[in-house]
Each structure stands twice: as structure tokens, then as C-alpha cells.
PDB file of N, CA and C in Angstrom:
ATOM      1  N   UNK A   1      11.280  21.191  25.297  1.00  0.00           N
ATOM      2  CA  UNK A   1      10.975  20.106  24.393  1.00  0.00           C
ATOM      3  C   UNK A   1       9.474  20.146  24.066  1.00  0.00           C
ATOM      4  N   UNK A   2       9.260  20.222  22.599  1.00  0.00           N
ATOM      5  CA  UNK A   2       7.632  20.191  22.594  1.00  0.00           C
ATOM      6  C   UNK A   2       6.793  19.170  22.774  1.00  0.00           C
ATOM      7  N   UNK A   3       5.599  19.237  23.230  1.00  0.00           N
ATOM      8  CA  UNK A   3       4.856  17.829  23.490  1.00  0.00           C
ATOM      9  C   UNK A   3       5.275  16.447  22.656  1.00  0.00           C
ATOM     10  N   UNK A   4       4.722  15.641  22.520  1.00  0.00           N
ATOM     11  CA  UNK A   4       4.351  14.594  21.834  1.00  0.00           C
ATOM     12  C   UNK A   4       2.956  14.658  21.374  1.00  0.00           C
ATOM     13  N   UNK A   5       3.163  13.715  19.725  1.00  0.00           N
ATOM     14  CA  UNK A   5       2.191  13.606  19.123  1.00  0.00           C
ATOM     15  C   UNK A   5       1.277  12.742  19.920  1.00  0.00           C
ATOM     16  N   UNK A   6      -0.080  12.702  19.993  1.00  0.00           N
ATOM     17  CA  UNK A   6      -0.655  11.766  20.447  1.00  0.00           C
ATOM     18  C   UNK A   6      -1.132  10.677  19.617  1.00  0.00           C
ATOM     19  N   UNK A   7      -1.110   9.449  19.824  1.00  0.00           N
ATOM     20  CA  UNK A   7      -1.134   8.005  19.127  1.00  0.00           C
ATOM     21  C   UNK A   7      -2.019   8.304  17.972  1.00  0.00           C
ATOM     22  N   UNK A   8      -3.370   9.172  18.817  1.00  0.00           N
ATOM     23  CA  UNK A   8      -4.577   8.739  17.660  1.00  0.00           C
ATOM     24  C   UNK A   8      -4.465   9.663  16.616  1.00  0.00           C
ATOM     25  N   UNK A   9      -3.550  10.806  16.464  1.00  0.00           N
ATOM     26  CA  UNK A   9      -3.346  11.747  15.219  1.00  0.00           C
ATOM     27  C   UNK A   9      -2.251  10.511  14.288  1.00  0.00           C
ATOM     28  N   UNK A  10      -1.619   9.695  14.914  1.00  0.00           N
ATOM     29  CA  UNK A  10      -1.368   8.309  13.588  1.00  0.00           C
ATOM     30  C   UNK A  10      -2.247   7.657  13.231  1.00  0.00           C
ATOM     31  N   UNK A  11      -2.701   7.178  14.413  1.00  0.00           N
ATOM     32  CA  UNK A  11      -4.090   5.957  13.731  1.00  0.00           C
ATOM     33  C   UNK A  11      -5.091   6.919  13.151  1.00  0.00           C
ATOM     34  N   UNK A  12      -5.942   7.923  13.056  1.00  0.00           N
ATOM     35  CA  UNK A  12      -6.656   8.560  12.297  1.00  0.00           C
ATOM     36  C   UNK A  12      -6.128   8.699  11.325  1.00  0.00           C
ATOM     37  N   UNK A  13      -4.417   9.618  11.273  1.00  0.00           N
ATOM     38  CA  UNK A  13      -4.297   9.393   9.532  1.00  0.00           C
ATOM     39  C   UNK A  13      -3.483   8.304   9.203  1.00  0.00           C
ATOM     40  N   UNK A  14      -3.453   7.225   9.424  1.00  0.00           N
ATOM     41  CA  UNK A  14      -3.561   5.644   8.992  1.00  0.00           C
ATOM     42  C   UNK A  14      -4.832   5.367   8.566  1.00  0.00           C
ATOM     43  N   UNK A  15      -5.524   5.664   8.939  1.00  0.00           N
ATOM     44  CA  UNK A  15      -7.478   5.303   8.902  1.00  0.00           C
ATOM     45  C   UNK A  15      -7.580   5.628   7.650  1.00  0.00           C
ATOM     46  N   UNK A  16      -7.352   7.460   7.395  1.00  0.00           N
ATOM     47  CA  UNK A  16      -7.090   7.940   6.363  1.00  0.00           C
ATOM     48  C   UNK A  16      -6.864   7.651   5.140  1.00  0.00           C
ATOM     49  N   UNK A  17      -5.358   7.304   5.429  1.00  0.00           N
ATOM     50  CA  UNK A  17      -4.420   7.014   3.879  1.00  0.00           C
ATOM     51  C   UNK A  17      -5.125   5.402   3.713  1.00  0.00           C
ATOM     52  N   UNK A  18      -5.229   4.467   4.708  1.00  0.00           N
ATOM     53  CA  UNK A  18      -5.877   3.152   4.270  1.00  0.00           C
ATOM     54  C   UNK A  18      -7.662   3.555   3.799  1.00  0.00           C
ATOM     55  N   UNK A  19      -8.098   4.557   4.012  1.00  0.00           N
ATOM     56  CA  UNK A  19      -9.706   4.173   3.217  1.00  0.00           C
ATOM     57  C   UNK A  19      -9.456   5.196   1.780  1.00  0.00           C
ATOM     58  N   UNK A  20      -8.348   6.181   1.588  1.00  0.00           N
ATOM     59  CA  UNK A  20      -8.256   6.570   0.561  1.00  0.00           C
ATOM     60  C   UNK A  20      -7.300   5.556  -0.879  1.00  0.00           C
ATOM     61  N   UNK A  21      -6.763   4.820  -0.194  1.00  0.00           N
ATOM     62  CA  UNK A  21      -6.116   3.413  -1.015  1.00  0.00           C
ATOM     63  C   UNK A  21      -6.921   2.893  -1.230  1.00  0.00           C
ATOM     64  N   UNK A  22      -7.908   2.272  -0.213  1.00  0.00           N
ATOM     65  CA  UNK A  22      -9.027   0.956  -0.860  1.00  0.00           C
ATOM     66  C   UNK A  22     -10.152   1.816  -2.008  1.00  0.00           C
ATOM     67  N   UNK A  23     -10.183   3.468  -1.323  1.00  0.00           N
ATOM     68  CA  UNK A  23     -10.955   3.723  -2.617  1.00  0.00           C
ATOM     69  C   UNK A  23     -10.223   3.711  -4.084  1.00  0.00           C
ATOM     70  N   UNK A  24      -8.921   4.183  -4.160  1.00  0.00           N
ATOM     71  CA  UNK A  24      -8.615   3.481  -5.464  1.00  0.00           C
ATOM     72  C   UNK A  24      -8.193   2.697  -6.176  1.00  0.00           C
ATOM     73  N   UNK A  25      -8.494   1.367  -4.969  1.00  0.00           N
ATOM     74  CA  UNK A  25      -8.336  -0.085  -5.528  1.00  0.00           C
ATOM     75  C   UNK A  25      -9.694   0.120  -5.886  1.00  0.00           C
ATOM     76  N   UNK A  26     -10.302   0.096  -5.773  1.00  0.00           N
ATOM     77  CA  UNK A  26     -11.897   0.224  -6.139  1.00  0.00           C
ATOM     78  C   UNK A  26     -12.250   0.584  -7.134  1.00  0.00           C
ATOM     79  N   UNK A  27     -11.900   2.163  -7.255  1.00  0.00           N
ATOM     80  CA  UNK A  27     -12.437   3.041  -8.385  1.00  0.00           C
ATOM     81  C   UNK A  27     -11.802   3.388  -9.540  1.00  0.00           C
ATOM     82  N   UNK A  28     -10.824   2.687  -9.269  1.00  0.00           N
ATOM     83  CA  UNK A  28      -9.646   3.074 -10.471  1.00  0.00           C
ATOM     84  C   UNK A  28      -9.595   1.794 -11.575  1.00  0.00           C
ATOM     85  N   UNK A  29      -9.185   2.525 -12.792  1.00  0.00           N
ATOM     86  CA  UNK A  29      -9.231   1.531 -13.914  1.00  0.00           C
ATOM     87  C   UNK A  29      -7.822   1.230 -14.435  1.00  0.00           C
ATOM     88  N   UNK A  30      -7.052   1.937 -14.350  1.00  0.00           N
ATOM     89  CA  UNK A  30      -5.739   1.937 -14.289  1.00  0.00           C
ATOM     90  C   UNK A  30      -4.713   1.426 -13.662  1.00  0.00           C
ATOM     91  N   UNK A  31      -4.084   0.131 -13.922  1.00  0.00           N
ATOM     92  CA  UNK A  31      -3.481  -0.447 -13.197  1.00  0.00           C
ATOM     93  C   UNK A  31      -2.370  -0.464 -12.640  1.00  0.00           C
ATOM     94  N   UNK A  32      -1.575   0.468 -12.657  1.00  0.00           N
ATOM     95  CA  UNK A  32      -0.415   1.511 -11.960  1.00  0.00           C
ATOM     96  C   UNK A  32      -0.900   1.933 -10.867  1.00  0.00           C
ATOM     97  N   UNK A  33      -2.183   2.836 -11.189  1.00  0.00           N
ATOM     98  CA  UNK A  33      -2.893   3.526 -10.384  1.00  0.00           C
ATOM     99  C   UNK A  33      -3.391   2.704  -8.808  1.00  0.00           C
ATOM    100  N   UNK A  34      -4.103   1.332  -9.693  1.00  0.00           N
ATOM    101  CA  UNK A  34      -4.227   0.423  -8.324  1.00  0.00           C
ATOM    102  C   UNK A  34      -3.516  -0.055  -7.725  1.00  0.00           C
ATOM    103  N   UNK A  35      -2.327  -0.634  -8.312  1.00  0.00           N
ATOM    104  CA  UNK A  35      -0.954  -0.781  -7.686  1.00  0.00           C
ATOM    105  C   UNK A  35      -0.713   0.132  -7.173  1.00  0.00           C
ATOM    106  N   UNK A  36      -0.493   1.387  -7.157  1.00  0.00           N
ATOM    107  CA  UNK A  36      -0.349   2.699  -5.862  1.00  0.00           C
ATOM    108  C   UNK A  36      -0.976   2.470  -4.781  1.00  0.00           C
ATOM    109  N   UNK A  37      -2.483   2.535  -5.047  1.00  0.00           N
ATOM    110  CA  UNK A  37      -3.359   2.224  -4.235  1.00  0.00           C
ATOM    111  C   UNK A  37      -3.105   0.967  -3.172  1.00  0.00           C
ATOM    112  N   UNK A  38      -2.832  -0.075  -3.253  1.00  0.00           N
ATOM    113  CA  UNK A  38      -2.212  -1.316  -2.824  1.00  0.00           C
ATOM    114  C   UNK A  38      -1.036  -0.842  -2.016  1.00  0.00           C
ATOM    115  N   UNK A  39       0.014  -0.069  -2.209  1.00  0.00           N
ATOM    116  CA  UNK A  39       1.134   0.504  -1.515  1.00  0.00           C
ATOM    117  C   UNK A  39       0.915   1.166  -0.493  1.00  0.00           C
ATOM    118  N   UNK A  40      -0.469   2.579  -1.123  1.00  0.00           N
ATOM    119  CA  UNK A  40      -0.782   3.106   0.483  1.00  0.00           C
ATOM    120  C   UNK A  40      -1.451   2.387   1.282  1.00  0.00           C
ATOM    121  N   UNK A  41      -1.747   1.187   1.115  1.00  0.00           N
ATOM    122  CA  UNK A  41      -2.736   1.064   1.824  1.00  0.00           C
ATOM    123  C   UNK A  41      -1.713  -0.131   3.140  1.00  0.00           C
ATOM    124  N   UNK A  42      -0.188  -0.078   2.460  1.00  0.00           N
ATOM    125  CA  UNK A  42       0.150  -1.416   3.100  1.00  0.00           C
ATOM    126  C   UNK A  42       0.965  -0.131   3.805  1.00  0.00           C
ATOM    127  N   UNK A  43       1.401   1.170   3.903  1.00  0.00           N
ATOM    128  CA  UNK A  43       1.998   1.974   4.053  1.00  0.00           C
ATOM    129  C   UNK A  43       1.133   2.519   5.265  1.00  0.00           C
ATOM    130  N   UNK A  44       0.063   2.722   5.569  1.00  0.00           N
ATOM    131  CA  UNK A  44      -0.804   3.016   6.397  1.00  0.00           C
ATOM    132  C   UNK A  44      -1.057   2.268   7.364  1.00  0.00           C
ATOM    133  N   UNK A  45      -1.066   0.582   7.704  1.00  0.00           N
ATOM    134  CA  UNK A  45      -0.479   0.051   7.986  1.00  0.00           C
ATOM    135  C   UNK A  45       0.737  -0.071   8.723  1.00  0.00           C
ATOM    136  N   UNK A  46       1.627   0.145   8.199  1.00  0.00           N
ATOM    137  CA  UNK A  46       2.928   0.793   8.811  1.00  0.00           C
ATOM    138  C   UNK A  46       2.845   1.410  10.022  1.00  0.00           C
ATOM    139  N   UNK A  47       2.270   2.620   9.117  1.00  0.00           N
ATOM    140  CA  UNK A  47       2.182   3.790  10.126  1.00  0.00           C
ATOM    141  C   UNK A  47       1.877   3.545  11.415  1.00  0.00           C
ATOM    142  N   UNK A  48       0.215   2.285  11.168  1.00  0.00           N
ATOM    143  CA  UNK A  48      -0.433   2.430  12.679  1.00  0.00           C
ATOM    144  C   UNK A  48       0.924   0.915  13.613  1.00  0.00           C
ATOM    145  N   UNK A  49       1.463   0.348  12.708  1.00  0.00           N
ATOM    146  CA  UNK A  49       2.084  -0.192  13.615  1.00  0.00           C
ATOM    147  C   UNK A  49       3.096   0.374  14.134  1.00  0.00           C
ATOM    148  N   UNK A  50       4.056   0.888  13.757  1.00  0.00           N
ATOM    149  CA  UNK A  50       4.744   2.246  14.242  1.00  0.00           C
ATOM    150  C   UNK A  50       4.615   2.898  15.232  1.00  0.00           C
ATOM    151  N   UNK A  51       2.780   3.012  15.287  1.00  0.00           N
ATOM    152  CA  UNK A  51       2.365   4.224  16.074  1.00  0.00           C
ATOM    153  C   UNK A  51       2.320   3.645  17.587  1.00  0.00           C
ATOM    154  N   UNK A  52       1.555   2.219  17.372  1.00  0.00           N
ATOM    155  CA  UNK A  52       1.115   1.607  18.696  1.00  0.00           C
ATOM    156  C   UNK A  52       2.776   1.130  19.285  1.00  0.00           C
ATOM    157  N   UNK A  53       3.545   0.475  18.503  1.00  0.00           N
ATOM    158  CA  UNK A  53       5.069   0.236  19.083  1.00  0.00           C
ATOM    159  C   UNK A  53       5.658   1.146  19.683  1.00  0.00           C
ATOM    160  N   UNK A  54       5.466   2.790  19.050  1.00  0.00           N
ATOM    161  CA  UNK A  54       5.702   3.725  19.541  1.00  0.00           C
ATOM    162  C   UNK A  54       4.787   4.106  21.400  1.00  0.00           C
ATOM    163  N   UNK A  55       4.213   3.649  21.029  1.00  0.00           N
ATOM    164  CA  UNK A  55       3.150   3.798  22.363  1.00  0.00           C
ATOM    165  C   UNK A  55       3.331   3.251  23.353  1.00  0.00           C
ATOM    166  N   UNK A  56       3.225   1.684  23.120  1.00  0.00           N
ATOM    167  CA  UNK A  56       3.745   0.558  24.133  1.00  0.00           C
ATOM    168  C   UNK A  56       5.854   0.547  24.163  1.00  0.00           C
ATOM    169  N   UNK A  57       6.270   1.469  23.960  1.00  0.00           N
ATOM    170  CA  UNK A  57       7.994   0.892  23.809  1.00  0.00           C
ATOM    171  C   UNK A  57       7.946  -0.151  23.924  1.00  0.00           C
ATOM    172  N   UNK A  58       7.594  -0.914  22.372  1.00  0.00           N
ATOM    173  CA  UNK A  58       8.062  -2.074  22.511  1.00  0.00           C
ATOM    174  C   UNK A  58       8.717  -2.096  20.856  1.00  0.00           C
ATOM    175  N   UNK A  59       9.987  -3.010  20.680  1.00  0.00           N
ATOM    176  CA  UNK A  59      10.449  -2.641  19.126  1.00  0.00           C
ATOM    177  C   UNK A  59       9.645  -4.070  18.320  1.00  0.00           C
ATOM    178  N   UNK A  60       8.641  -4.752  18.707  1.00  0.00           N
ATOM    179  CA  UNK A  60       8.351  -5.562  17.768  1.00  0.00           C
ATOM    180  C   UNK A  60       7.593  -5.136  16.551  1.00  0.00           C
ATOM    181  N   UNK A  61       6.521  -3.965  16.825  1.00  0.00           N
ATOM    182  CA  UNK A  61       6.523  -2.949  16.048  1.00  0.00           C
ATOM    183  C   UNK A  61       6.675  -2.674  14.699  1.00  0.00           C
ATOM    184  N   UNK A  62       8.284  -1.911  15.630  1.00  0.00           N
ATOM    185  CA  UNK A  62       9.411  -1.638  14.162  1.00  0.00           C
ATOM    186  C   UNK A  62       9.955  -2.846  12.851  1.00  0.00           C
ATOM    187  N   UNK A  63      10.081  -4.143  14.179  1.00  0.00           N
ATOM    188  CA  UNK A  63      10.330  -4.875  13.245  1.00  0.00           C
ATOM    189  C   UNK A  63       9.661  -5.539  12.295  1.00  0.00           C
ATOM    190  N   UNK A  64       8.479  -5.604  12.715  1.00  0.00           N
ATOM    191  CA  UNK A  64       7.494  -5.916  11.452  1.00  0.00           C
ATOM    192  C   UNK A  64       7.278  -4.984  10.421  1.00  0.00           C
ATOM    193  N   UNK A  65       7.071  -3.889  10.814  1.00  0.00           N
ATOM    194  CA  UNK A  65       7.753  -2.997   9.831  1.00  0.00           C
ATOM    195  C   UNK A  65       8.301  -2.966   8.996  1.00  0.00           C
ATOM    196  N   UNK A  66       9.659  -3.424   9.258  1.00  0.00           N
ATOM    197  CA  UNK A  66      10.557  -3.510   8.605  1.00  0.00           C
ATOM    198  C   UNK A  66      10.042  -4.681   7.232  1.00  0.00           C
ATOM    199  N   UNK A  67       9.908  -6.127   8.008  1.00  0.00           N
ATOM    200  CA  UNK A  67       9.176  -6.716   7.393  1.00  0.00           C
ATOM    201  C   UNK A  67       8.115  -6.639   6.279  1.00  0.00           C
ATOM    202  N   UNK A  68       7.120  -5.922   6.874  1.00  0.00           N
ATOM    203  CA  UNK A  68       6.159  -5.319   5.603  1.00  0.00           C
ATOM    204  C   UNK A  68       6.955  -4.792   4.590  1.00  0.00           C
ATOM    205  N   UNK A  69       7.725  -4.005   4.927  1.00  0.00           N
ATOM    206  CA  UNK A  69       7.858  -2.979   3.541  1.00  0.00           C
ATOM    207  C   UNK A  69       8.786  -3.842   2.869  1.00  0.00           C
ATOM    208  N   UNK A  70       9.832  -5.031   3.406  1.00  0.00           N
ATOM    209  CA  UNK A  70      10.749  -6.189   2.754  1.00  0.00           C
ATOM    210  C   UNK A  70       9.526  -6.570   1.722  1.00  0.00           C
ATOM    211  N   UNK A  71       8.642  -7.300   2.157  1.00  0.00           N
ATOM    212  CA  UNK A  71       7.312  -7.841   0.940  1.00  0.00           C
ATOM    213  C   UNK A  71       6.756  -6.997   0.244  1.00  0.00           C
ATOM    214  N   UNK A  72       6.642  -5.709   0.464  1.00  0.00           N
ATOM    215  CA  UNK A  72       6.330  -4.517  -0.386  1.00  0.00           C
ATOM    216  C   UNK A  72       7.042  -4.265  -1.537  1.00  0.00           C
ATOM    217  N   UNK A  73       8.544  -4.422  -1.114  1.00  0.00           N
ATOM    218  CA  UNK A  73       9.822  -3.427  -1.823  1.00  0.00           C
ATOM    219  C   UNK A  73       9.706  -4.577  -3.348  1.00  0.00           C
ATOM    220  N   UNK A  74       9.560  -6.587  -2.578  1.00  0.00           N
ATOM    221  CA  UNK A  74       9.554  -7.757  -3.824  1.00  0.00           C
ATOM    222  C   UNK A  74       7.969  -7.794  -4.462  1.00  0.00           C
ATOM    223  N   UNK A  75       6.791  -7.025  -3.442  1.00  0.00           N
ATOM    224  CA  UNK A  75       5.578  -6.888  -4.793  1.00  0.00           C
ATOM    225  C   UNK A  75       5.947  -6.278  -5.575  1.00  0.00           C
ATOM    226  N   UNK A  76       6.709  -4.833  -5.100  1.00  0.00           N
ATOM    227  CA  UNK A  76       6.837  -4.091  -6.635  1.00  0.00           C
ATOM    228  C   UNK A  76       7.302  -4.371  -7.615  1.00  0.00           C
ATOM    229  N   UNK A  77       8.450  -4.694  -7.249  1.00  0.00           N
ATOM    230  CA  UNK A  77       9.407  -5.605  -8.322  1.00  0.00           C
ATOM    231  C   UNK A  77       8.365  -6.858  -8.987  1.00  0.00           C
ATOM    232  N   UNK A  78       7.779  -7.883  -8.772  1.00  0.00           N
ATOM    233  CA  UNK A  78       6.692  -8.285  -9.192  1.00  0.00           C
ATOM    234  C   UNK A  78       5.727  -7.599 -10.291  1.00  0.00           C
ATOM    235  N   UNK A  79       5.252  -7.036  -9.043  1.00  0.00           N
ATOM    236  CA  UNK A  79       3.847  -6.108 -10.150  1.00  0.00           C
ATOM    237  C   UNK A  79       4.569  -5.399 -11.250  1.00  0.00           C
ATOM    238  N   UNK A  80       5.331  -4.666 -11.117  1.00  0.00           N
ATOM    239  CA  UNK A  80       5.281  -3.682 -12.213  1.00  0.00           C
ATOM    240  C   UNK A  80       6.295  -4.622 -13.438  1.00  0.00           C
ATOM    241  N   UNK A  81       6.895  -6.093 -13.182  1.00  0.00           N
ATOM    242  CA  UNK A  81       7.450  -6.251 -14.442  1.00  0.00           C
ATOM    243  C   UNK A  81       6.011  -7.117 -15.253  1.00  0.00           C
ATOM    244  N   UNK A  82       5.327  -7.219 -13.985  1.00  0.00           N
ATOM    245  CA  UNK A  82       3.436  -8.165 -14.689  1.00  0.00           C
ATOM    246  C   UNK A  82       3.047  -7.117 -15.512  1.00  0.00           C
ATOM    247  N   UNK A  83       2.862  -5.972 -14.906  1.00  0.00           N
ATOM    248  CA  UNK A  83       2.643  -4.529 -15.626  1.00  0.00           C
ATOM    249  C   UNK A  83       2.817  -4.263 -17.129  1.00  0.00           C
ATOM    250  N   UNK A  84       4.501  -4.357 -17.018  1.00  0.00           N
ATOM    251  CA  UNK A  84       4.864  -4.030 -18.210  1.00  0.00           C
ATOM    252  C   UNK A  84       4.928  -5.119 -19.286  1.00  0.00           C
ATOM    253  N   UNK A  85       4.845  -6.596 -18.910  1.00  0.00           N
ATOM    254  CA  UNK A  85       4.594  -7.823 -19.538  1.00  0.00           C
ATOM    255  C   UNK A  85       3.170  -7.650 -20.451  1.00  0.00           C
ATOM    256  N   UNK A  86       1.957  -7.311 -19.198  1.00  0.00           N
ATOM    257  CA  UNK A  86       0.820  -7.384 -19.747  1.00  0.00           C
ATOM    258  C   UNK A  86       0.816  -6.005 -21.187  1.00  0.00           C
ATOM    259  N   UNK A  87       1.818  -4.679 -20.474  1.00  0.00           N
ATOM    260  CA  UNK A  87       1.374  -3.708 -21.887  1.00  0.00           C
ATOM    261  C   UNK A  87       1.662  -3.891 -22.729  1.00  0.00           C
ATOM    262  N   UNK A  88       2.905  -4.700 -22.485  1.00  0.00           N
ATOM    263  CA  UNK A  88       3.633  -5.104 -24.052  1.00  0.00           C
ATOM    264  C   UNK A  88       2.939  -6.388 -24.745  1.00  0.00           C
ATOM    265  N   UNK A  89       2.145  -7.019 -23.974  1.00  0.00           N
ATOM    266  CA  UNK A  89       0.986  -7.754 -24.806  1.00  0.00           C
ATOM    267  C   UNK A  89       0.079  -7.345 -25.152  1.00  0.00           C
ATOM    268  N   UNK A  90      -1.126  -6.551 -24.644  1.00  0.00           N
ATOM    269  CA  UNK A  90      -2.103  -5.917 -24.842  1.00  0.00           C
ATOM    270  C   UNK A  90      -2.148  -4.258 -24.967  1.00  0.00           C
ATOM    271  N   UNK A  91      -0.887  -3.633 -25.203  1.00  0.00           N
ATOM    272  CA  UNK A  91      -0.324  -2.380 -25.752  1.00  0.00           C
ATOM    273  C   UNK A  91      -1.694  -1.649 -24.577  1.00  0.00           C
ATOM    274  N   UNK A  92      -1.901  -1.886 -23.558  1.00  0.00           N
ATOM    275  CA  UNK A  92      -3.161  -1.156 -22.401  1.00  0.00           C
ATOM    276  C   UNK A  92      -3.099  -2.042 -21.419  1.00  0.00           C
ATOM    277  N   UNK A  93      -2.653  -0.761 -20.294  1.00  0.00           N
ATOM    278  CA  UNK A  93      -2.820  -1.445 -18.804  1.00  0.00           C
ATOM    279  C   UNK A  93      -4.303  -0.635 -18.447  1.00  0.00           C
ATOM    280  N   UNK A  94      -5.212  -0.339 -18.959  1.00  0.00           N
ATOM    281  CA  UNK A  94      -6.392  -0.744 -18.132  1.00  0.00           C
ATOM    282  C   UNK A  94      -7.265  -2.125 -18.006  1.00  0.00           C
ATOM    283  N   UNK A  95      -7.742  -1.824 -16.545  1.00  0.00           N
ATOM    284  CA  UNK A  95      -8.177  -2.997 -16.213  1.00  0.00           C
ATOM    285  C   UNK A  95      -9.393  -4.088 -16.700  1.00  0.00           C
ATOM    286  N   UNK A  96     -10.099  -2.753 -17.325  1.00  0.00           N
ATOM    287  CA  UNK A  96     -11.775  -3.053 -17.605  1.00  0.00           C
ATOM    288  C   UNK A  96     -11.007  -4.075 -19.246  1.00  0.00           C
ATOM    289  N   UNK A  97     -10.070  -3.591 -20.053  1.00  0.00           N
ATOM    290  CA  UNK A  97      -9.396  -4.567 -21.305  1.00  0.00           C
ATOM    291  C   UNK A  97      -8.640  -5.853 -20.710  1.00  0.00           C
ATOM    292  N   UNK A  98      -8.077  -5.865 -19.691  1.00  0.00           N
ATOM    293  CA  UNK A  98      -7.281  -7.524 -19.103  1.00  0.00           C
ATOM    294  C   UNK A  98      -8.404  -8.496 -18.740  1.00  0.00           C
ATOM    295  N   UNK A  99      -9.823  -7.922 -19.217  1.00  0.00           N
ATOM    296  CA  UNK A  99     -10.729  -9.433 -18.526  1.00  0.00           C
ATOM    297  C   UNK A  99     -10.795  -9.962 -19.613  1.00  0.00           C
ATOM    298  N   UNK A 100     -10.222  -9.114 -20.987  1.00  0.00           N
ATOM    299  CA  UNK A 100     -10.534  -9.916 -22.111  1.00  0.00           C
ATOM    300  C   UNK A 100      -9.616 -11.700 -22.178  1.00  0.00           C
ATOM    301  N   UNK A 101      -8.380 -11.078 -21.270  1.00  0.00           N
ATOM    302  CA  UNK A 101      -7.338 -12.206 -20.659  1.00  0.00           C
ATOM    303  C   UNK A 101      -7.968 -13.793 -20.084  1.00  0.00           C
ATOM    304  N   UNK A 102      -8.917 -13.665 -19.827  1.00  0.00           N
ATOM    305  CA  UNK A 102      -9.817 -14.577 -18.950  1.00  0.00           C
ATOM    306  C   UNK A 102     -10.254 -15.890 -19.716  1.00  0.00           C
ATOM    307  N   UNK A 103      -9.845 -16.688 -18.906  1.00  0.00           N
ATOM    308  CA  UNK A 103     -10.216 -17.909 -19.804  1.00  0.00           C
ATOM    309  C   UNK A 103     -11.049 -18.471 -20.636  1.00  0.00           C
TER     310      UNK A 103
END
């Protein structure tokens, strides 16, 4: 049987995929794009809870888990019909044109 992974090769690439998400909530103008960004970053997340449940055998863990990605699966559904609401008003989902939206 081959070893086991060790915890911190999850939490490093959790570390990972969460500082490469916040960079393109950040840097991105495209609002699909940041909505991705927003996914890995709740996905990374995951991972490290996964990782430590995996660590401690304990399943509370998993079940939050589970949880997260339940509120994940109804943002998307959310965001992307805001998405397609906003293109079909302003024929452009970039972001730097929706401040024109602003009161």
C-alpha cells in the first residue's frame, strides 16, 4: 500500500488555489471570470476542510463540506442568472461598465 499524502501537500495547495482566486477577484474585469474566482476560492476551502477531517477522523469535516458546496451549487444559480440579467441590460458583463449602475 503506498504511503499517505501528508496533510500539508492539501493545505499548501488550498493556500494555493485560495490566493490564486482572490487574485482574480481582484484583477479581473470580467465578471464570469470573478465569479470563477469566488468558486475557487470557496473550493479551496473545501479542500483544507477535507484535509484536516481527513487528519483528525472526524466526519464533521465532510459534512460541512457537503454544506459549502449546497450554498455554492444556489450562488451559482444566483449569480449567473444576475449575470445574464445584467448583459441583457447593459449588452457587457464587465465590471469597470456596471458602476455606471450606481445610484
Amino acid at each position: 500500500m503506498p504511503p499517505a499524502v501528508p496533510t500539508e501537500f492539501f493545505v499548501m495547495l488550498s493556500m494555493i488555489l485560495f490566493a490564486l482566486g482572490a487574485m482574480g477577484v481582484l484583477l479581473r474585469k470580467n465578471a464570469i471570470l470573478v465569479f470563477m474566482s469566488v468558486e475557487l476560492m470557496l473550493n479551496s476551502a473545501n479542500l483544507a476542510l477535507a484535509a484536516f477531517a481527513r487528519q483528525w477522523n472526524e466526519m464533521d469535516g465532510h459534512i460541512f463540506v457537503f454544506f459549502v458546496m449546497t450554498v455554492a451549487a444556489a450562488e451559482v444559480a444566483i449569480g449567473l442568472a444576475l449575470i445574464v440579467a445584467i448583459f441583457r441590460h447593459k449588452q457587457s458583463i464587465n465590471i469597470d461598465d456596471l458602476h455606471q449602475l450606481e445610484g
